[in-house]
PDB file of N, CA and C in Angstrom:
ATOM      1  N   UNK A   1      11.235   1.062  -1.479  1.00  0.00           N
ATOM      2  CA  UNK A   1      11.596   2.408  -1.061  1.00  0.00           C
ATOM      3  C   UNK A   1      11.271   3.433  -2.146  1.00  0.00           C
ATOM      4  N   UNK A   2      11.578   2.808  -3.354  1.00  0.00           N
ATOM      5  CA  UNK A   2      11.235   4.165  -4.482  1.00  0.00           C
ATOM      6  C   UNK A   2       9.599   4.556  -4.201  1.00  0.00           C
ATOM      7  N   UNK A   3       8.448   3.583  -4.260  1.00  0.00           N
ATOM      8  CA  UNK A   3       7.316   3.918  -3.436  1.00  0.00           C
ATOM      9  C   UNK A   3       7.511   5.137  -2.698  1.00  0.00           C
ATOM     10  N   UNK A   4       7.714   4.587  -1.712  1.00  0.00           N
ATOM     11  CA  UNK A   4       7.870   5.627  -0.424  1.00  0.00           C
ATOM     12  C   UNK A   4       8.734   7.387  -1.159  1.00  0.00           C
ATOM     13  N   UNK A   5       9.625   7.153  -2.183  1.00  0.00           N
ATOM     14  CA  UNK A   5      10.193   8.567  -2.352  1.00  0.00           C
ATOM     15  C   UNK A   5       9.158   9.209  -3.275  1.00  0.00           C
ATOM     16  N   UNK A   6       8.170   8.315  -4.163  1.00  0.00           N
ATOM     17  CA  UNK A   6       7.339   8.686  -4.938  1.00  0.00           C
ATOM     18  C   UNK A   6       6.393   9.143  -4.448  1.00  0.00           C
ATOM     19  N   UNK A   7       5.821   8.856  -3.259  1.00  0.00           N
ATOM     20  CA  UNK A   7       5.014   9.284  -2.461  1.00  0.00           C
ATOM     21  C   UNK A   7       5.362  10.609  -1.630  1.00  0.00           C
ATOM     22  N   UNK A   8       6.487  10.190  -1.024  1.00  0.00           N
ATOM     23  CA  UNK A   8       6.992  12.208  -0.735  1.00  0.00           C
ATOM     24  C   UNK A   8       7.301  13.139  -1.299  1.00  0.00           C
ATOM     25  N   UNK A   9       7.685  13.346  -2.435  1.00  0.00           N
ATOM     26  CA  UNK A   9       7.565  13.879  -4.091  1.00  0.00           C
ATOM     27  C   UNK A   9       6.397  14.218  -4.344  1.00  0.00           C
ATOM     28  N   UNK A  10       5.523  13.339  -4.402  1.00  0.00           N
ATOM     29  CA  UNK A  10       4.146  13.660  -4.754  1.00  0.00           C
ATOM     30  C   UNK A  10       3.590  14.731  -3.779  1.00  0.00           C
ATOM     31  N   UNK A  11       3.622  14.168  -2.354  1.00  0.00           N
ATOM     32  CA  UNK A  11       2.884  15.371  -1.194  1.00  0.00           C
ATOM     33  C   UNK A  11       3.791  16.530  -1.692  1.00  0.00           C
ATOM     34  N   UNK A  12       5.302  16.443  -1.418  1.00  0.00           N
ATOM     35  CA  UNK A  12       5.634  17.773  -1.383  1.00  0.00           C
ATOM     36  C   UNK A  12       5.309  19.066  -2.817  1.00  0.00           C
ATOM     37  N   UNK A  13       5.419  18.160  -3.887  1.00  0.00           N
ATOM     38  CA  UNK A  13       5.369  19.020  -5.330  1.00  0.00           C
ATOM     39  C   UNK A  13       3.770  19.706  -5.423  1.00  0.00           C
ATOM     40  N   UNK A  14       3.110  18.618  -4.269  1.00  0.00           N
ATOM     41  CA  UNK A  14       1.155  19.246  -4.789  1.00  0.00           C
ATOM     42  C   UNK A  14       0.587  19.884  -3.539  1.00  0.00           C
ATOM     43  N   UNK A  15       1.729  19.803  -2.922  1.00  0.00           N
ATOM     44  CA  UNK A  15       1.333  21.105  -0.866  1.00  0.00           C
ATOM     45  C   UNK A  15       0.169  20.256  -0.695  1.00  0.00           C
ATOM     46  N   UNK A  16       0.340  18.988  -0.258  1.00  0.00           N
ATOM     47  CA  UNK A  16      -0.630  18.286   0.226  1.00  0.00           C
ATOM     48  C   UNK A  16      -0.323  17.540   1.186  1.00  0.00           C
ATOM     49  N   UNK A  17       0.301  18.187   2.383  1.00  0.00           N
ATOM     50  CA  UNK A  17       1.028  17.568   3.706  1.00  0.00           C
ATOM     51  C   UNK A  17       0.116  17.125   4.645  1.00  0.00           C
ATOM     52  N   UNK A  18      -1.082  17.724   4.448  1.00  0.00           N
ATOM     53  CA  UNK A  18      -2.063  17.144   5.803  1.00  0.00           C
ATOM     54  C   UNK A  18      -2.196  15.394   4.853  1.00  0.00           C
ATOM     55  N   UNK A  19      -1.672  14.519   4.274  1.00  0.00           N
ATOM     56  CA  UNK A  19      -1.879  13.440   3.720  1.00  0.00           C
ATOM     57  C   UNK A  19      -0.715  12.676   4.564  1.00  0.00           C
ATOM     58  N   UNK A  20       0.312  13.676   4.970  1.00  0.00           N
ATOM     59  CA  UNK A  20       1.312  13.028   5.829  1.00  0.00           C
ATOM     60  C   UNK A  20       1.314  11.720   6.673  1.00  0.00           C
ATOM     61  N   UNK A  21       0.277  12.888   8.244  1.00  0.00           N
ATOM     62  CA  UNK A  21       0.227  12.348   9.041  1.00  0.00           C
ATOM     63  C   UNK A  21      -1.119  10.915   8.743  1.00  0.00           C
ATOM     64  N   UNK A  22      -1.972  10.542   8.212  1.00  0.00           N
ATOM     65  CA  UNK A  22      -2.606   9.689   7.743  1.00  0.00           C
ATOM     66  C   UNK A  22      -1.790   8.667   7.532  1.00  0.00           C
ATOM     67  N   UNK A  23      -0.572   8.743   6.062  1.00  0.00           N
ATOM     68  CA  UNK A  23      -0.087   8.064   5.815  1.00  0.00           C
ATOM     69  C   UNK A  23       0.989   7.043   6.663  1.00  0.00           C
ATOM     70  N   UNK A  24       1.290   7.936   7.316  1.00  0.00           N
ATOM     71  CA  UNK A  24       2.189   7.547   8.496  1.00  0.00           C
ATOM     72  C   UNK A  24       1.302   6.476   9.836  1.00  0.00           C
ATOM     73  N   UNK A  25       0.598   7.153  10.120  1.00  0.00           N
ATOM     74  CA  UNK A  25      -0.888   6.107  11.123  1.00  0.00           C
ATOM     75  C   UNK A  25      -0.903   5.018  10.085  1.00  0.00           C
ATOM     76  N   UNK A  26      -1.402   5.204   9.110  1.00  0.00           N
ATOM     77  CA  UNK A  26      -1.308   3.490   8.206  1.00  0.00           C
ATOM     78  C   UNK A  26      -0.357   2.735   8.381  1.00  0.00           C
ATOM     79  N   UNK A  27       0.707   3.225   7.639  1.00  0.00           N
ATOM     80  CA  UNK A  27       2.064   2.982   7.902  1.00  0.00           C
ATOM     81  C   UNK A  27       2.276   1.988   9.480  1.00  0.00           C
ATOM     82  N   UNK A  28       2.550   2.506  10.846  1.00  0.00           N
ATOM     83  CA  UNK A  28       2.593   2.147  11.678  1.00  0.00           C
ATOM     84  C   UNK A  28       1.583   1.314  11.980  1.00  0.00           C
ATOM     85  N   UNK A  29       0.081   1.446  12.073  1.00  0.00           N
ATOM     86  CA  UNK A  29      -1.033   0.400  12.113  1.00  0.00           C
ATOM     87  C   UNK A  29      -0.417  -0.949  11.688  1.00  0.00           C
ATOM     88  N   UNK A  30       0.228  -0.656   9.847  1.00  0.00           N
ATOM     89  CA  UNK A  30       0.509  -2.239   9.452  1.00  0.00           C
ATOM     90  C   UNK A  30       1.835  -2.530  10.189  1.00  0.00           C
ATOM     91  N   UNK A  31       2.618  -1.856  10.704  1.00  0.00           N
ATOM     92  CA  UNK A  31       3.417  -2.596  11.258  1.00  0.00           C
ATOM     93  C   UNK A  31       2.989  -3.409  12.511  1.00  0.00           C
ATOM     94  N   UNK A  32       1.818  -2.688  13.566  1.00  0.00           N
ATOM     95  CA  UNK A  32       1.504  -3.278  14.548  1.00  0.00           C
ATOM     96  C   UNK A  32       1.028  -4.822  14.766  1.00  0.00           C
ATOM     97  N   UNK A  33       0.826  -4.320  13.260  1.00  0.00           N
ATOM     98  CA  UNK A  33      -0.572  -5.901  12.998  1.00  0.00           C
ATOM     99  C   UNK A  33       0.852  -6.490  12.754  1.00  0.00           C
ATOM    100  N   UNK A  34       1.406  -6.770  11.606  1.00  0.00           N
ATOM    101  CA  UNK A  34       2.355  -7.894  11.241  1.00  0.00           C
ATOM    102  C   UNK A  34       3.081  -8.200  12.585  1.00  0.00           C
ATOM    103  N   UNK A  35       3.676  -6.981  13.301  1.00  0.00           N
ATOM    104  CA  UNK A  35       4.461  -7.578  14.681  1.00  0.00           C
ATOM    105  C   UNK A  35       3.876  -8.180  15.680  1.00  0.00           C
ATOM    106  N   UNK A  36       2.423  -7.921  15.302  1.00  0.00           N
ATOM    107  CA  UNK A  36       1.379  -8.598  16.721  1.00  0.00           C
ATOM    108  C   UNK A  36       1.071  -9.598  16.277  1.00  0.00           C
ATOM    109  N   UNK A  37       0.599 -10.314  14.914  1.00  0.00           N
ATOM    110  CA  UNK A  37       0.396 -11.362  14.282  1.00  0.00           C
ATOM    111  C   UNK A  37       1.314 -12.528  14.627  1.00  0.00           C
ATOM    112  N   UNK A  38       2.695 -11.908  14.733  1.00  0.00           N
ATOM    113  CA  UNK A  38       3.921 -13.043  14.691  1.00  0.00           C
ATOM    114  C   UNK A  38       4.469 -13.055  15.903  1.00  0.00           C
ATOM    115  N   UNK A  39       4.490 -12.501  16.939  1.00  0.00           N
ATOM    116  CA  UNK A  39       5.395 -12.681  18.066  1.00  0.00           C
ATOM    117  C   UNK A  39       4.886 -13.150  19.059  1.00  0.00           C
ATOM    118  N   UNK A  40       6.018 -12.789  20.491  1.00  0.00           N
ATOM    119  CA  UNK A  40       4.804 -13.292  21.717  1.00  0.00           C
ATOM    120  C   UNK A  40       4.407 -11.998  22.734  1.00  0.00           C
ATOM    121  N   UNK A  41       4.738 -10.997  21.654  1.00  0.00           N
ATOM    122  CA  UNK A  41       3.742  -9.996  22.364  1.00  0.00           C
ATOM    123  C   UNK A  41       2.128  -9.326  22.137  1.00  0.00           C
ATOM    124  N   UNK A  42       2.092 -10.540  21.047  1.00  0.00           N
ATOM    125  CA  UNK A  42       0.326 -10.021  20.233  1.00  0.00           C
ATOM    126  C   UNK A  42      -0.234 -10.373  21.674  1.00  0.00           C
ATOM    127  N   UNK A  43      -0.345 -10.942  22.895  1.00  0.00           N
ATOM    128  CA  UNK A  43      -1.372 -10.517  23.988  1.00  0.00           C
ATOM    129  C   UNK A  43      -1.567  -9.701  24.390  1.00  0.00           C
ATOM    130  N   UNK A  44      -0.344  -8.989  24.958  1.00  0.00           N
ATOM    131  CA  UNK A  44       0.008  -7.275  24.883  1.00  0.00           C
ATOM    132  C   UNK A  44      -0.809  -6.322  24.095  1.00  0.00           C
ATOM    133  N   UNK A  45      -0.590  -6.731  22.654  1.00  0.00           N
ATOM    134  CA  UNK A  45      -1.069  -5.708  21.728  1.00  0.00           C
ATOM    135  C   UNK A  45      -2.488  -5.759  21.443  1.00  0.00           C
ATOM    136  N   UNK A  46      -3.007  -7.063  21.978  1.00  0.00           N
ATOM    137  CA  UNK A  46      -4.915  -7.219  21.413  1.00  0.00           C
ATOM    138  C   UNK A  46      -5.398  -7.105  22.781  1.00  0.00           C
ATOM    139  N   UNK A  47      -4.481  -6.427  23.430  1.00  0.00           N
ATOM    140  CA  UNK A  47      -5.293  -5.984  24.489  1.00  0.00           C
ATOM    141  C   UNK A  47      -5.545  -4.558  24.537  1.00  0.00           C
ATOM    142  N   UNK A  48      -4.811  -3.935  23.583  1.00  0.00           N
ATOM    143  CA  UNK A  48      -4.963  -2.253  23.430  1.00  0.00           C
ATOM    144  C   UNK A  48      -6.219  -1.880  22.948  1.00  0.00           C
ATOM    145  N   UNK A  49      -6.736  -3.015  21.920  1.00  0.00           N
ATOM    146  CA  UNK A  49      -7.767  -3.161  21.373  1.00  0.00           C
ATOM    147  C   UNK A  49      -8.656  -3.516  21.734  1.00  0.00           C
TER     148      UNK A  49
END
């Protein structure tokens, strides 16, 4: 988590918010993968793809 506060610290102190929404799409991407990797809904999900 300190990551993550170091990282919003950083955008906010250097007005570099369009880095936000990027970070956040990453963010969620890796969650998709790890939850699609392990469950029994990765058929579901590699089908979006």
């Amino acid at each position: 988590m300190d990551l993550l506060k170091d990282l919003w610290l950083f955008i906010k102190e250097r007005k570099k918010f369009w880095l936000a929404p990027i970070i956040i799409l990453l963010l969620l991407l890796g969650v998709l993968i790890v939850v699609g990797g392990s469950s029994t809904i990765a058929p579901f999900i590699y089908t979006l793809f």
